[in-house]
Protein backbone atom coordinates (compact mmCIF):
# COMPACT_ATOMS: atom_id res chain seq x y z
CA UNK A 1 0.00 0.00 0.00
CA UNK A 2 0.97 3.57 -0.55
CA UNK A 3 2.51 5.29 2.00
CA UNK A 4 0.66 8.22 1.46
CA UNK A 5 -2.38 6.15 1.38
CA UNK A 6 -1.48 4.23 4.51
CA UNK A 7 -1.49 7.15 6.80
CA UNK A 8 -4.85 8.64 5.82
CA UNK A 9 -6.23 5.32 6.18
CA UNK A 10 -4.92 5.29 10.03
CA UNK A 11 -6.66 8.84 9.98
CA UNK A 12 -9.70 8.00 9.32
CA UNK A 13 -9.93 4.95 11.32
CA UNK A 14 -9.19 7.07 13.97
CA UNK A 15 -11.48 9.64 13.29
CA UNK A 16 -13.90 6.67 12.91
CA UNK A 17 -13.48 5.45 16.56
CA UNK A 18 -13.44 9.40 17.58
CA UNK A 19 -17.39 9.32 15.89
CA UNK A 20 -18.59 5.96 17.36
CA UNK A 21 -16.81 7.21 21.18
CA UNK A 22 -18.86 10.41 20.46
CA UNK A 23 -21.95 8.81 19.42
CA UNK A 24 -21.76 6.62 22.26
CA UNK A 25 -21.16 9.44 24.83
CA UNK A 26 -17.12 8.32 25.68
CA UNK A 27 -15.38 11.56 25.95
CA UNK A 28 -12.55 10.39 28.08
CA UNK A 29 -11.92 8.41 24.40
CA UNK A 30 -12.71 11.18 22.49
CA UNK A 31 -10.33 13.20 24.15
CA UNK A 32 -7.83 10.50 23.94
CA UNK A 33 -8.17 9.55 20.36
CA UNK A 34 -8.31 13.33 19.36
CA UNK A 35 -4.63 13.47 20.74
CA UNK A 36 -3.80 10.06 18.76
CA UNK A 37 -5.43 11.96 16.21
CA UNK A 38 -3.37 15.20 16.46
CA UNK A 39 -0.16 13.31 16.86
CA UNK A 40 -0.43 11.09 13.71
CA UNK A 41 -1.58 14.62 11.45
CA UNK A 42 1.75 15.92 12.56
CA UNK A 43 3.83 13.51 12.07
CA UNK A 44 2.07 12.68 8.55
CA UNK A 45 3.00 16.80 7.28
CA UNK A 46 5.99 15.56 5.41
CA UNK A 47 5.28 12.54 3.78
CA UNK A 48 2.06 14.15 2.54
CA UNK A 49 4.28 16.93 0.61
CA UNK A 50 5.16 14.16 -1.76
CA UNK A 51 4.10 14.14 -4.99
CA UNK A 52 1.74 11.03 -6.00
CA UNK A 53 -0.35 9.84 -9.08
CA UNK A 54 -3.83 10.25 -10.24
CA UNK A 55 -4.65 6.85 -8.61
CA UNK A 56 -3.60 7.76 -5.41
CA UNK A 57 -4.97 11.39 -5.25
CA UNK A 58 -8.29 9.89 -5.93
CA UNK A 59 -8.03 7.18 -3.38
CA UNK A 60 -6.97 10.64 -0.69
CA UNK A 61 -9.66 12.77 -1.86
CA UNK A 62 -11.90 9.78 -0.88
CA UNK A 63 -10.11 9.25 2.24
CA UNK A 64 -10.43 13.15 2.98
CA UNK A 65 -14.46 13.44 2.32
CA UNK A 66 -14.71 10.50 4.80
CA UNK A 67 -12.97 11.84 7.68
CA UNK A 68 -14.27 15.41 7.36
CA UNK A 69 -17.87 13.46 7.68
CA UNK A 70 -16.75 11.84 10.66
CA UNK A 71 -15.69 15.21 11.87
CA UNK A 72 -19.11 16.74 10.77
CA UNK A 73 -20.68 13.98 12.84
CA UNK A 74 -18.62 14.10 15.61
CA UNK A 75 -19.09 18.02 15.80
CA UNK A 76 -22.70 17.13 15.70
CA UNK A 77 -22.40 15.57 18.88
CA UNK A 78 -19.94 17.46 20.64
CA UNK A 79 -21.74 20.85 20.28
CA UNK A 80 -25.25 20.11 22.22
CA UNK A 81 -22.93 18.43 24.80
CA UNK A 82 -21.15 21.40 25.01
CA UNK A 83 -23.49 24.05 25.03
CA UNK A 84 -24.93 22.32 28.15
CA UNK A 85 -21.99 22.08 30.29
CA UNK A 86 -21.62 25.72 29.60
CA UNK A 87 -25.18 26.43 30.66
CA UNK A 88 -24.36 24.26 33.82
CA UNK A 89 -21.19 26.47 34.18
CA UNK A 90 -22.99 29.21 33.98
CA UNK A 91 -25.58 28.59 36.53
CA UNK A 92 -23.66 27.34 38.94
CA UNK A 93 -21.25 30.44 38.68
CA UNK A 94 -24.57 32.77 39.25
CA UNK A 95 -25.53 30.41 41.91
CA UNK A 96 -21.70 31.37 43.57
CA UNK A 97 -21.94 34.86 43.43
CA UNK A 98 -25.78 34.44 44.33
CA UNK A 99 -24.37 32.92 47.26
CA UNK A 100 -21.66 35.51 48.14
CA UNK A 101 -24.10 38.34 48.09
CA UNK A 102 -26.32 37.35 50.64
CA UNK A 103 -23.77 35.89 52.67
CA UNK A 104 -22.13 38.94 53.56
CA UNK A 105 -18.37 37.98 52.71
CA UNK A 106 -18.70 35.58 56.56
């Protein structure tokens, strides 16, 4: 197999097990896999300056449109998730300073 091909195939299948752990609600994996993730993009900068053939730019645009779907998807999950634990970071902030103003700084 290609080199270049190899290492976007690793990509995605990481950015596959990023969607399912994100689907699934995991995001002690998510985080973890997202640094996997991050690690194996840097270290993949220079091969992927090489040039390559037809055959294998194809085969890496279709690599490419599959893990910026996963990303789409896992986005899709993240961002309700998120927007939640700010509104619970939120409230319980307001609940603090509630608190602090009627205590009376005792």
């Amino acid at each position: 197999m290609n080199p270049v091909i190899h290492n976007y195939q690793q990509l995605s299948n990481l950015t596959s097990q990023m969607r399912a752990a994100a689907t699934q609600g995991e995001w002690d994996q998510l985080v973890e896999l997202e640094q996997q993730c991050s690690r194996h993009v840097e270290s993949m900068k220079q091969l992927d300056l090489a040039p390559i053939d037809e055959s294998i730019r194809l085969q890496k645009v279709a690599l490419i449109q599959k893990i910026l779907a996963d990303d789409a998807a896992i986005r899709d999950q993240t961002l309700p998730w998120m927007a939640k634990l700010q509104h619970l970071m939120q409230s319980s902030r307001s609940e603090q300073r509630v608190k602090q103003a009627y205590s009376g700084g005792y």
